[in-house]
C-alpha atoms as a PDB file:
ATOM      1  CA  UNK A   1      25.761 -21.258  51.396  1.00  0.00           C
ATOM      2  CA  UNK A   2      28.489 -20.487  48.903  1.00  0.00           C
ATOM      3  CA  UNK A   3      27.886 -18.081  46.105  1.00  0.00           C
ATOM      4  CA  UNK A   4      28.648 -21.060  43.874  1.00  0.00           C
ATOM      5  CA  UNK A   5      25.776 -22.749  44.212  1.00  0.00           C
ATOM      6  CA  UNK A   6      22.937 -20.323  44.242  1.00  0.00           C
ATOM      7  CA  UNK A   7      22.266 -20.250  40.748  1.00  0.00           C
ATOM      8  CA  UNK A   8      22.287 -24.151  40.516  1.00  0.00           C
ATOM      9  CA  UNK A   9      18.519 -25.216  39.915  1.00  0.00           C
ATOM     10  CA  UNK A  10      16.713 -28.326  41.543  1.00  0.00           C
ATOM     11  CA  UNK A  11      13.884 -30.030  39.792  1.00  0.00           C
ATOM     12  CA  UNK A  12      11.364 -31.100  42.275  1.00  0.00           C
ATOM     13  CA  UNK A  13       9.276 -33.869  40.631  1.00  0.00           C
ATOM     14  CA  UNK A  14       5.737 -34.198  42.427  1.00  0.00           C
ATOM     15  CA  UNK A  15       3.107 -37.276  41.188  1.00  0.00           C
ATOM     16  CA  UNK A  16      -0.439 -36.135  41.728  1.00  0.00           C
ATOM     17  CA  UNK A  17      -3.022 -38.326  42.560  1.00  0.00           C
ATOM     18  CA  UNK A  18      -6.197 -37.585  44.647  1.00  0.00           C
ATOM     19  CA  UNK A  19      -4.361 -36.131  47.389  1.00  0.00           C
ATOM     20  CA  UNK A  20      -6.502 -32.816  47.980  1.00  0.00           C
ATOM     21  CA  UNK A  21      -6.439 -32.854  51.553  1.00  0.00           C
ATOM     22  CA  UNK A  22      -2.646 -32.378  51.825  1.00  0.00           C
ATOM     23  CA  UNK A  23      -1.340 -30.909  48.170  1.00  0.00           C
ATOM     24  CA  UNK A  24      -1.548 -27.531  49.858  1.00  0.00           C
ATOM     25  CA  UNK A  25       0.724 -28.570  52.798  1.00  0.00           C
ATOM     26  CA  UNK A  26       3.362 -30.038  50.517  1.00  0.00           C
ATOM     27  CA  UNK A  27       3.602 -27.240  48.150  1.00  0.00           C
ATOM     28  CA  UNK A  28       3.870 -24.246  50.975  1.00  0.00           C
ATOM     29  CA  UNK A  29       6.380 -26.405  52.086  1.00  0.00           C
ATOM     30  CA  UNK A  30       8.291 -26.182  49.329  1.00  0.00           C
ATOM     31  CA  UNK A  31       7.629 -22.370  48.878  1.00  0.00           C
ATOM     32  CA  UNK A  32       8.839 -21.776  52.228  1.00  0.00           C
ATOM     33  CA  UNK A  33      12.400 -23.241  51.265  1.00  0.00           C
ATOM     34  CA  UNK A  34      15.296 -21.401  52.277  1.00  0.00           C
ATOM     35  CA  UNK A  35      16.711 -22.341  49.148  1.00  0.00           C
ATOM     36  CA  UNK A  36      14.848 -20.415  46.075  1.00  0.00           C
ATOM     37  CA  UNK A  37      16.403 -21.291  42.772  1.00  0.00           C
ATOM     38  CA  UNK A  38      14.182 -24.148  42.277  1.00  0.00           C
ATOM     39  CA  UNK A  39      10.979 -25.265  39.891  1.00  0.00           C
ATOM     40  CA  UNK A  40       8.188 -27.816  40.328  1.00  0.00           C
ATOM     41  CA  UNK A  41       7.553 -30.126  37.943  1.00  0.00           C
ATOM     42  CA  UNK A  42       4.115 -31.870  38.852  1.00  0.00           C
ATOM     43  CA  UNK A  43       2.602 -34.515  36.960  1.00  0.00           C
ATOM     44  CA  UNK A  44      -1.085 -34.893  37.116  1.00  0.00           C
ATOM     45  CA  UNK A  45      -1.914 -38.279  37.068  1.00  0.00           C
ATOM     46  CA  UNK A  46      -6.067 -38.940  36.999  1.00  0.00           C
ATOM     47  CA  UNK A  47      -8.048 -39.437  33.921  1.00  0.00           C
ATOM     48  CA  UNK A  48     -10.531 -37.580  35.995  1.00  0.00           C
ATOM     49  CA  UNK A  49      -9.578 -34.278  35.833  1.00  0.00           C
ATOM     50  CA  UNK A  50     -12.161 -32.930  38.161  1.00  0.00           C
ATOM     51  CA  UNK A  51      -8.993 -32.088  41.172  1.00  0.00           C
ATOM     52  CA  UNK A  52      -6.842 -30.044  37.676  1.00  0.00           C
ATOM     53  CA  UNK A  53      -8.203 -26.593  39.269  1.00  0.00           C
ATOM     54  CA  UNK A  54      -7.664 -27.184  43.020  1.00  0.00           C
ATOM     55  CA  UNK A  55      -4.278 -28.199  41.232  1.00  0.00           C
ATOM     56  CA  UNK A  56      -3.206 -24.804  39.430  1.00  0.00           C
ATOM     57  CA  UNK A  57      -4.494 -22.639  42.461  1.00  0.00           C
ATOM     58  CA  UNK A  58      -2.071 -24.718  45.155  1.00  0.00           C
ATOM     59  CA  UNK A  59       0.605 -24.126  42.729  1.00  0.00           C
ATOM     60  CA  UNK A  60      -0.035 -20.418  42.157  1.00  0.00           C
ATOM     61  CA  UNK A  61       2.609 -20.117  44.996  1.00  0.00           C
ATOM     62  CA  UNK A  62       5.190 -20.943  42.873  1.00  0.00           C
ATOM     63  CA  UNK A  63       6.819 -18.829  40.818  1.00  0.00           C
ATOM     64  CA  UNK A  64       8.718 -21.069  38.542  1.00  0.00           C
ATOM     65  CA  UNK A  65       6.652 -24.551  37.828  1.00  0.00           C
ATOM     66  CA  UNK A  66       5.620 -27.047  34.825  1.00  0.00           C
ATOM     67  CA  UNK A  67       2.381 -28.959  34.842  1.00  0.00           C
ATOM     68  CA  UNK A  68       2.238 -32.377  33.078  1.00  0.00           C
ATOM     69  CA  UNK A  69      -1.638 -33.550  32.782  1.00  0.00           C
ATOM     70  CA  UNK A  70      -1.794 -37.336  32.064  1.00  0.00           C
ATOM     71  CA  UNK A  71      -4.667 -38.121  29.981  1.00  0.00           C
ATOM     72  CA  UNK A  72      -4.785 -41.881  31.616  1.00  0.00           C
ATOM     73  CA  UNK A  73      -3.477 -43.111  35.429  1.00  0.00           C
ATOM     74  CA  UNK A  74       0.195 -44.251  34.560  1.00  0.00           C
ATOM     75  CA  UNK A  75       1.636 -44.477  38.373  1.00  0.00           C
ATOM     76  CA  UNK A  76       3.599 -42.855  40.068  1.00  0.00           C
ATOM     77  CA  UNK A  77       6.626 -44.201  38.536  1.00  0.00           C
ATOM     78  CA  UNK A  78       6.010 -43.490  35.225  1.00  0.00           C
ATOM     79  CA  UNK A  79       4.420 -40.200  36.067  1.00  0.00           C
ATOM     80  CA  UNK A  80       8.081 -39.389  37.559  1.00  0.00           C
ATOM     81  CA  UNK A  81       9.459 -39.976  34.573  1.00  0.00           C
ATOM     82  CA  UNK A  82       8.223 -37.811  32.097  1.00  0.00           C
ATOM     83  CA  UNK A  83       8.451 -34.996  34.645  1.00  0.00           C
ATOM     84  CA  UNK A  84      12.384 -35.750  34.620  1.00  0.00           C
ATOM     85  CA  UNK A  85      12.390 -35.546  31.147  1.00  0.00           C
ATOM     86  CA  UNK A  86      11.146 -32.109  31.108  1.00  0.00           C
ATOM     87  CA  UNK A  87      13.452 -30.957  33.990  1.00  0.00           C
ATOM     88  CA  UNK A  88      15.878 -28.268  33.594  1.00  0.00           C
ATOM     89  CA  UNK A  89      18.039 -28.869  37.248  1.00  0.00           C
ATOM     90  CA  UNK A  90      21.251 -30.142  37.367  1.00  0.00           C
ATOM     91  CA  UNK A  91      19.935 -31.467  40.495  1.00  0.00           C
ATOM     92  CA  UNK A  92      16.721 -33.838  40.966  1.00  0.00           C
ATOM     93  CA  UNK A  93      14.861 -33.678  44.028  1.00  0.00           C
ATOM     94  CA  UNK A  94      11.627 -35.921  44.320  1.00  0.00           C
ATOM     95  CA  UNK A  95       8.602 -35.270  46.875  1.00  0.00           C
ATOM     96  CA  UNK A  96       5.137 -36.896  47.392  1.00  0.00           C
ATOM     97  CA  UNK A  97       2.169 -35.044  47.319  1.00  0.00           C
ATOM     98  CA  UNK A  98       1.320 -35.731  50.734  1.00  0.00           C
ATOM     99  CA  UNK A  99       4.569 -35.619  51.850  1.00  0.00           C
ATOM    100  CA  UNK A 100       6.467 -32.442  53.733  1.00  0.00           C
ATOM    101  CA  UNK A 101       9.466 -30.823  53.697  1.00  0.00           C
ATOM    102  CA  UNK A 102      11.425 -28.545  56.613  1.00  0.00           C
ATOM    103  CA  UNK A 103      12.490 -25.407  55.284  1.00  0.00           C
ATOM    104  CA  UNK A 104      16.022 -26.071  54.905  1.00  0.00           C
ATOM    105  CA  UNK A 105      15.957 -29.016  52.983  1.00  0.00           C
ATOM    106  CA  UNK A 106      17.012 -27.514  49.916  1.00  0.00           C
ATOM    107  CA  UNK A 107      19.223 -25.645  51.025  1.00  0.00           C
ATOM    108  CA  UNK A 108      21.298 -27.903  53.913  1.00  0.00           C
ATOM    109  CA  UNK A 109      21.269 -31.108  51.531  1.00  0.00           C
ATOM    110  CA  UNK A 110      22.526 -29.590  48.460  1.00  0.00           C
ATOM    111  CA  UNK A 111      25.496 -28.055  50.621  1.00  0.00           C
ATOM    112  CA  UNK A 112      25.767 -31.327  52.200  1.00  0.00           C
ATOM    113  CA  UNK A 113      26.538 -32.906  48.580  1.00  0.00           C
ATOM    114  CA  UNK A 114      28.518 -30.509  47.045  1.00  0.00           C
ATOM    115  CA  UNK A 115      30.907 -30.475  49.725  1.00  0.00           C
ATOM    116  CA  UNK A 116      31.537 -33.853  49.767  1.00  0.00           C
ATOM    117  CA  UNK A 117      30.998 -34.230  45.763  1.00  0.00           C
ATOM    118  CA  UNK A 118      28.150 -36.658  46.603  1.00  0.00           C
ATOM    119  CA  UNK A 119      25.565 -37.179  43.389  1.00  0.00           C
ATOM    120  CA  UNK A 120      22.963 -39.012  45.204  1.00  0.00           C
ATOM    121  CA  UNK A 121      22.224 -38.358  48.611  1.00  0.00           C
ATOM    122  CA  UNK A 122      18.898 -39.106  51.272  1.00  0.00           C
ATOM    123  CA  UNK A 123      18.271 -38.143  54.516  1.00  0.00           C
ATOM    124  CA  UNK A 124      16.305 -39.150  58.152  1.00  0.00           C
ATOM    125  CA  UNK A 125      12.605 -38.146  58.150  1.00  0.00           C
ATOM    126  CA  UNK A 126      10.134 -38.387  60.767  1.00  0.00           C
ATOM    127  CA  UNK A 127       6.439 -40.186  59.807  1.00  0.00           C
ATOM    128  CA  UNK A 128       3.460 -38.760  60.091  1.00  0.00           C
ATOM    129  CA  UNK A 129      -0.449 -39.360  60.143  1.00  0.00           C
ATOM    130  CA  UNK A 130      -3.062 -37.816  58.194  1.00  0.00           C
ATOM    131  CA  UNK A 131      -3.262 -35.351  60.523  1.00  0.00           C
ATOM    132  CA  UNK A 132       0.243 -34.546  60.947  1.00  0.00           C
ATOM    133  CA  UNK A 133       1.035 -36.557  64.420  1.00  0.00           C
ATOM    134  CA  UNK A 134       4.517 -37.842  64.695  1.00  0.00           C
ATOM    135  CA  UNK A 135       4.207 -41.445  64.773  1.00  0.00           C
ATOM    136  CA  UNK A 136       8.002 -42.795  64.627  1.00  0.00           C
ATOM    137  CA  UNK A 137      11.363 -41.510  62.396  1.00  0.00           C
ATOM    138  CA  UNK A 138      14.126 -43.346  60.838  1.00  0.00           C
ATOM    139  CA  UNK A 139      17.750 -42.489  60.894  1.00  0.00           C
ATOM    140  CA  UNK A 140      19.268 -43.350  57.970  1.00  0.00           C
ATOM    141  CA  UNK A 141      23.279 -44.996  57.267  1.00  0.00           C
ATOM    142  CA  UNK A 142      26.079 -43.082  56.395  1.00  0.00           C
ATOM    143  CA  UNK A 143      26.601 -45.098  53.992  1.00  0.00           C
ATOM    144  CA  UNK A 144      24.589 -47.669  52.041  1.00  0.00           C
ATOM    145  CA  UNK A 145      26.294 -50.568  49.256  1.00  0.00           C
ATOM    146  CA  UNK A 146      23.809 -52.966  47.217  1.00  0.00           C
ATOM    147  CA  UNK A 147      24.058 -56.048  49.258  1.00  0.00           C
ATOM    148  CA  UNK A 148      22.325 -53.869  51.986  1.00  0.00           C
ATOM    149  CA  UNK A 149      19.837 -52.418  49.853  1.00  0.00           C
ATOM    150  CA  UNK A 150      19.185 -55.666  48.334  1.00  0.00           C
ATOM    151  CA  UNK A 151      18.084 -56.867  51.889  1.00  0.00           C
ATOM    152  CA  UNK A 152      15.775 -53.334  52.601  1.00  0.00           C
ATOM    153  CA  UNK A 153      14.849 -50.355  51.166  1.00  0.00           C
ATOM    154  CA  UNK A 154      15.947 -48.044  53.409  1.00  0.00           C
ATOM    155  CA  UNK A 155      15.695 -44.590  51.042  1.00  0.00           C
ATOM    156  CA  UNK A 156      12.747 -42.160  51.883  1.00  0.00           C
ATOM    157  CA  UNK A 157      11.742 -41.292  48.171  1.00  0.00           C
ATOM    158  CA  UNK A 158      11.318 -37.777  49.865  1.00  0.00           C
ATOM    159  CA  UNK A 159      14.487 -36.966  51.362  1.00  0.00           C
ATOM    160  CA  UNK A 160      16.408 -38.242  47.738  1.00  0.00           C
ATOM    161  CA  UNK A 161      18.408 -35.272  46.070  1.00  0.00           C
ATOM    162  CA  UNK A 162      20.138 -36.927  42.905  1.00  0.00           C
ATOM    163  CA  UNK A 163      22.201 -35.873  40.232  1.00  0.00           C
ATOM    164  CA  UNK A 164      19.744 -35.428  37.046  1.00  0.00           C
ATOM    165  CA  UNK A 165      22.969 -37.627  34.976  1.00  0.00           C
ATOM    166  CA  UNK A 166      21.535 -40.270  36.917  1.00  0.00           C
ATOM    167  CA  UNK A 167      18.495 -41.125  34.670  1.00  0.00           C
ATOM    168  CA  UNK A 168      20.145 -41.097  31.187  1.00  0.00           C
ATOM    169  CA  UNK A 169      20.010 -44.563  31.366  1.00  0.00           C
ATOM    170  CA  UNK A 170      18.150 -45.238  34.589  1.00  0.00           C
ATOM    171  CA  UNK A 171      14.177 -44.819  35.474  1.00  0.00           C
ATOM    172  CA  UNK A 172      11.394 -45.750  37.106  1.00  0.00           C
ATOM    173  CA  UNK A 173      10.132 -49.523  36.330  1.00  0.00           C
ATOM    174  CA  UNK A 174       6.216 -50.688  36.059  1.00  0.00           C
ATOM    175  CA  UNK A 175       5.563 -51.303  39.423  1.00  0.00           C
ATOM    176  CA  UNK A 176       2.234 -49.897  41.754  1.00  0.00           C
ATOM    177  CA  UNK A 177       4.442 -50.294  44.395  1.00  0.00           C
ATOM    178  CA  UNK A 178       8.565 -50.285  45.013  1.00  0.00           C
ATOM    179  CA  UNK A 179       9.130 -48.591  41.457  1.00  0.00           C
ATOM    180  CA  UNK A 180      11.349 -46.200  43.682  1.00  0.00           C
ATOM    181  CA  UNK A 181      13.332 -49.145  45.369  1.00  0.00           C
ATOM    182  CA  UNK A 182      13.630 -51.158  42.069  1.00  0.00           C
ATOM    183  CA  UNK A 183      15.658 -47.883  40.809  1.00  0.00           C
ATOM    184  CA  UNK A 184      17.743 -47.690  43.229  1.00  0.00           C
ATOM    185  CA  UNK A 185      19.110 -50.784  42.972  1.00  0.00           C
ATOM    186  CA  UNK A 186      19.464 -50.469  39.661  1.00  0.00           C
ATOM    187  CA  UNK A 187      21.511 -47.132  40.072  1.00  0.00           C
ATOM    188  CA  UNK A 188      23.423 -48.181  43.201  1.00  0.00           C
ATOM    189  CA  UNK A 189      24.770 -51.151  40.820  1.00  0.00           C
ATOM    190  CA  UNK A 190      27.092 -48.646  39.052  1.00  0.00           C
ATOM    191  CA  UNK A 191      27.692 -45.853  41.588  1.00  0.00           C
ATOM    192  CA  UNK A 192      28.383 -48.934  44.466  1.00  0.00           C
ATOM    193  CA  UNK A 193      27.668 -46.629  47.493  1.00  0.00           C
ATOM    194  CA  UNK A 194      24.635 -43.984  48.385  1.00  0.00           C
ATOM    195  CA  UNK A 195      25.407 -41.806  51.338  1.00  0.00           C
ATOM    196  CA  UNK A 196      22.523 -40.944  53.697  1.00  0.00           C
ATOM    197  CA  UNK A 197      22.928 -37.234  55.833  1.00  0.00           C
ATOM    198  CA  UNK A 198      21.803 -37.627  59.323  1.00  0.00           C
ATOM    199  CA  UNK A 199      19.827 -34.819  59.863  1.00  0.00           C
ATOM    200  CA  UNK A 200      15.694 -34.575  59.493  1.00  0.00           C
ATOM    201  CA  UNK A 201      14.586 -32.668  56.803  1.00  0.00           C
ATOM    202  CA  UNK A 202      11.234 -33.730  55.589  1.00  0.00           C
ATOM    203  CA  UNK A 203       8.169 -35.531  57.130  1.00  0.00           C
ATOM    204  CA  UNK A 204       6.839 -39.148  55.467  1.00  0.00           C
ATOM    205  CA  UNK A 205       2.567 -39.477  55.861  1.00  0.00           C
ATOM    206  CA  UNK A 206       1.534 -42.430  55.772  1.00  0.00           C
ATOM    207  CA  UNK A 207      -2.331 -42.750  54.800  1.00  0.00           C
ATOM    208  CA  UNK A 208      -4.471 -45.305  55.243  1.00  0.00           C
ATOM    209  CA  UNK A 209      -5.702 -45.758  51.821  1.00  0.00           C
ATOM    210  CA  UNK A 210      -2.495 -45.582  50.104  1.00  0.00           C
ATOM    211  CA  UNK A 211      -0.875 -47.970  47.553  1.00  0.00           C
ATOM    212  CA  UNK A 212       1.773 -48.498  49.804  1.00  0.00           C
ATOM    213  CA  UNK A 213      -0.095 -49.729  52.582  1.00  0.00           C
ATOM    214  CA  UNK A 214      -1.728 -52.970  50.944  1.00  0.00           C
ATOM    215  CA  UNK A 215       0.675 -55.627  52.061  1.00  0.00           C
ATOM    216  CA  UNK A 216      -0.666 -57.927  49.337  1.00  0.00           C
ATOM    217  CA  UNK A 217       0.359 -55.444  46.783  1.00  0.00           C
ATOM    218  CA  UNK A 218       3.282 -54.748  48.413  1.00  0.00           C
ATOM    219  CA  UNK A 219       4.562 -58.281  48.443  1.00  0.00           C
ATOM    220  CA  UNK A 220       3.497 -58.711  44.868  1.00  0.00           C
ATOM    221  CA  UNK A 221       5.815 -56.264  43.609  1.00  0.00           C
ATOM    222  CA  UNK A 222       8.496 -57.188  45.825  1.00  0.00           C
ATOM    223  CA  UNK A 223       8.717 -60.496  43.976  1.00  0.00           C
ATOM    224  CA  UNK A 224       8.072 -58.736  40.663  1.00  0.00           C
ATOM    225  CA  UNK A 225      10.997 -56.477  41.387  1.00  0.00           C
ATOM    226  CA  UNK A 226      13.636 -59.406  42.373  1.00  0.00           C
ATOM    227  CA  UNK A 227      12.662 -61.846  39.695  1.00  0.00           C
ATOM    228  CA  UNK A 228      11.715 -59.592  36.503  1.00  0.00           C
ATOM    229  CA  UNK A 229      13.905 -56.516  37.814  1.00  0.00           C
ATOM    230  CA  UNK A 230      16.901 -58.264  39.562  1.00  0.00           C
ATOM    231  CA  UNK A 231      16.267 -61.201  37.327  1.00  0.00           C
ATOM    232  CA  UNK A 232      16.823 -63.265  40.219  1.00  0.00           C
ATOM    233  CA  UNK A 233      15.473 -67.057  40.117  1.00  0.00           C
ATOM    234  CA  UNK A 234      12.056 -68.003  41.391  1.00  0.00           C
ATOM    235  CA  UNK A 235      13.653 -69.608  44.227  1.00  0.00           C
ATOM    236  CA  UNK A 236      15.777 -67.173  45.288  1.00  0.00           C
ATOM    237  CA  UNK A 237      13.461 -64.472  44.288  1.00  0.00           C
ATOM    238  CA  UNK A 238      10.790 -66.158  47.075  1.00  0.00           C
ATOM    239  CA  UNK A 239      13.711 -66.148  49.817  1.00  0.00           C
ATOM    240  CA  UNK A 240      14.307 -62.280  48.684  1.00  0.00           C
ATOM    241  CA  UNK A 241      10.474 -61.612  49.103  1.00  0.00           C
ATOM    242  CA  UNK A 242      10.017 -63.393  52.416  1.00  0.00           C
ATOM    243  CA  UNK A 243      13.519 -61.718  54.021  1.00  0.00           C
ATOM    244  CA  UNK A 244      12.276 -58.286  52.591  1.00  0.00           C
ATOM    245  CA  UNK A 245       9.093 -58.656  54.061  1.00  0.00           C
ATOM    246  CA  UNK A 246      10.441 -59.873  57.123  1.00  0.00           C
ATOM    247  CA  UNK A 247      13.135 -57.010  57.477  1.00  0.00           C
ATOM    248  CA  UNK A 248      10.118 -54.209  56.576  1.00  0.00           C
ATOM    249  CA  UNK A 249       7.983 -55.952  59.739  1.00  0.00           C
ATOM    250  CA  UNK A 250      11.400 -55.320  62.096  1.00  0.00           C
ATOM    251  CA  UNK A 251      11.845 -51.957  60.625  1.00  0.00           C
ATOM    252  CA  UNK A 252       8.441 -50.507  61.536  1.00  0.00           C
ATOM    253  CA  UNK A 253       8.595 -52.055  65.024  1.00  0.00           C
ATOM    254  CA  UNK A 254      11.858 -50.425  65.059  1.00  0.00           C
ATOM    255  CA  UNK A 255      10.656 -46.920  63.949  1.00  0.00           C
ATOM    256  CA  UNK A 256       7.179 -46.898  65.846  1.00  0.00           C
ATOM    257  CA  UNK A 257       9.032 -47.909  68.908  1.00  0.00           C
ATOM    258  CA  UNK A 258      11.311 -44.905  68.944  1.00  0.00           C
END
């Protein structure tokens, strides 16, 4: 990598939520990074505090961190945005806490983007199970415009690498669910294009208990997001929930199939 960018720092924002049996895996991941001028922002988000312990001794790993303890559950979304507003990086990298990331993430992405003078960039990633079995990966686009996003959300949270300039007037919305995609839409508006780097450079779990995986929820805030977010009409904010449901059923076929 070129001397240039070693001393530029990326703020990697990490929700917490009752995720003991993988927190460890995500931050050694991050430790290992080939890429070292980074800090950790996490944001504890539990009223009961009971997991704040386990929390501090994962993160003893880390030389260079910040830890945000929510008196109340906010979400996820929310929870990502105070951590931004704390964050010293030029550069904003998010991760789950159950989430995983290949050593060179850092390191390859932020050459990838300052090469091509890219300010918001995401990558493939390969899906895994609670016990870390490969069940599928998705390739992402070269390129992505709003009236594809519009249609699916097709931006790991986990592989994003943003400029922080981003979010001066741009965060995460009141949503359980989608508060990621909601933003991006929002952002892609005024930057018209997101460019996606083929290359796999973190691993996506997907739990059976999470938020994510209650269709009912997950429909709900689709809606939510098109006709308070997008301020779309009822009508065509039911159309937009029923195609974006539709397009997420072809997707996982599509990725489990591979």
């Amino acid at each position: 990598m070129p001397k240039s960018n070693k001393k530029i720092i990326i703020s990697i924002i990490i929700p917490y939520y009752r995720k003991k049996n993988f927190l460890s895996s995500t931050i050694q991941s991050i430790k290992n990074q080939t890429y070292k001028h980074y800090e950790v922002i996490l944001i504890y988000d539990d009223k009961n505090h009971n997991e704040i312990k386990f929390v501090k001794n994962c993160l003893k790993l880390i030389k260079n961190k910040k830890i945000i303890i929510n008196q109340n559950n906010i979400g996820a979304g929310f929870s990502r945005n105070k951590g931004i507003k704390v964050a010293k990086g030029k550069y904003i990298a998010f991760c789950d806490s159950d989430d995983i990331w290949k050593k060179n993430k850092l390191k390859d992405q932020l050459l990838y983007m300052k090469k091509n003078n890219y300010d918001f960039t995401h990558t493939n990633y390969q899906i895994i199970d609670d016990n870390f079995k490969i069940k599928g990966s998705f390739k992402v686009k070269d390129k992505i415009y709003y009236d594809d996003l519009i249609k699916s959300c097709d931006i790991g949270l986990s592989s994003v690498i943003c400029n922080r300039s981003l979010f001066k007037k741009n965060n995460f919305p009141s949503l359980k669910t989608k508060e990621d995609y909601s933003l991006w839409l929002k952002i892609i508006k005024h930057k018209k294009i997101f460019y996606g780097f083929n290359k796999n450079l973190s691993y996506w779990r997907q739990t059976k208990n999470s938020l994510s995986s209650s269709i009912f929820q997950r429909v709900l805030d689709a809606f939510k997001l098109y006709y308070i977010h997008q301020k779309f009409s009822l009508i065509k904010s039911c159309y937009f929930t029923l195609r974006l449901t539709i397009y997420a059923l072809i997707k996982k076929m599509n990725i489990y199939l591979r």
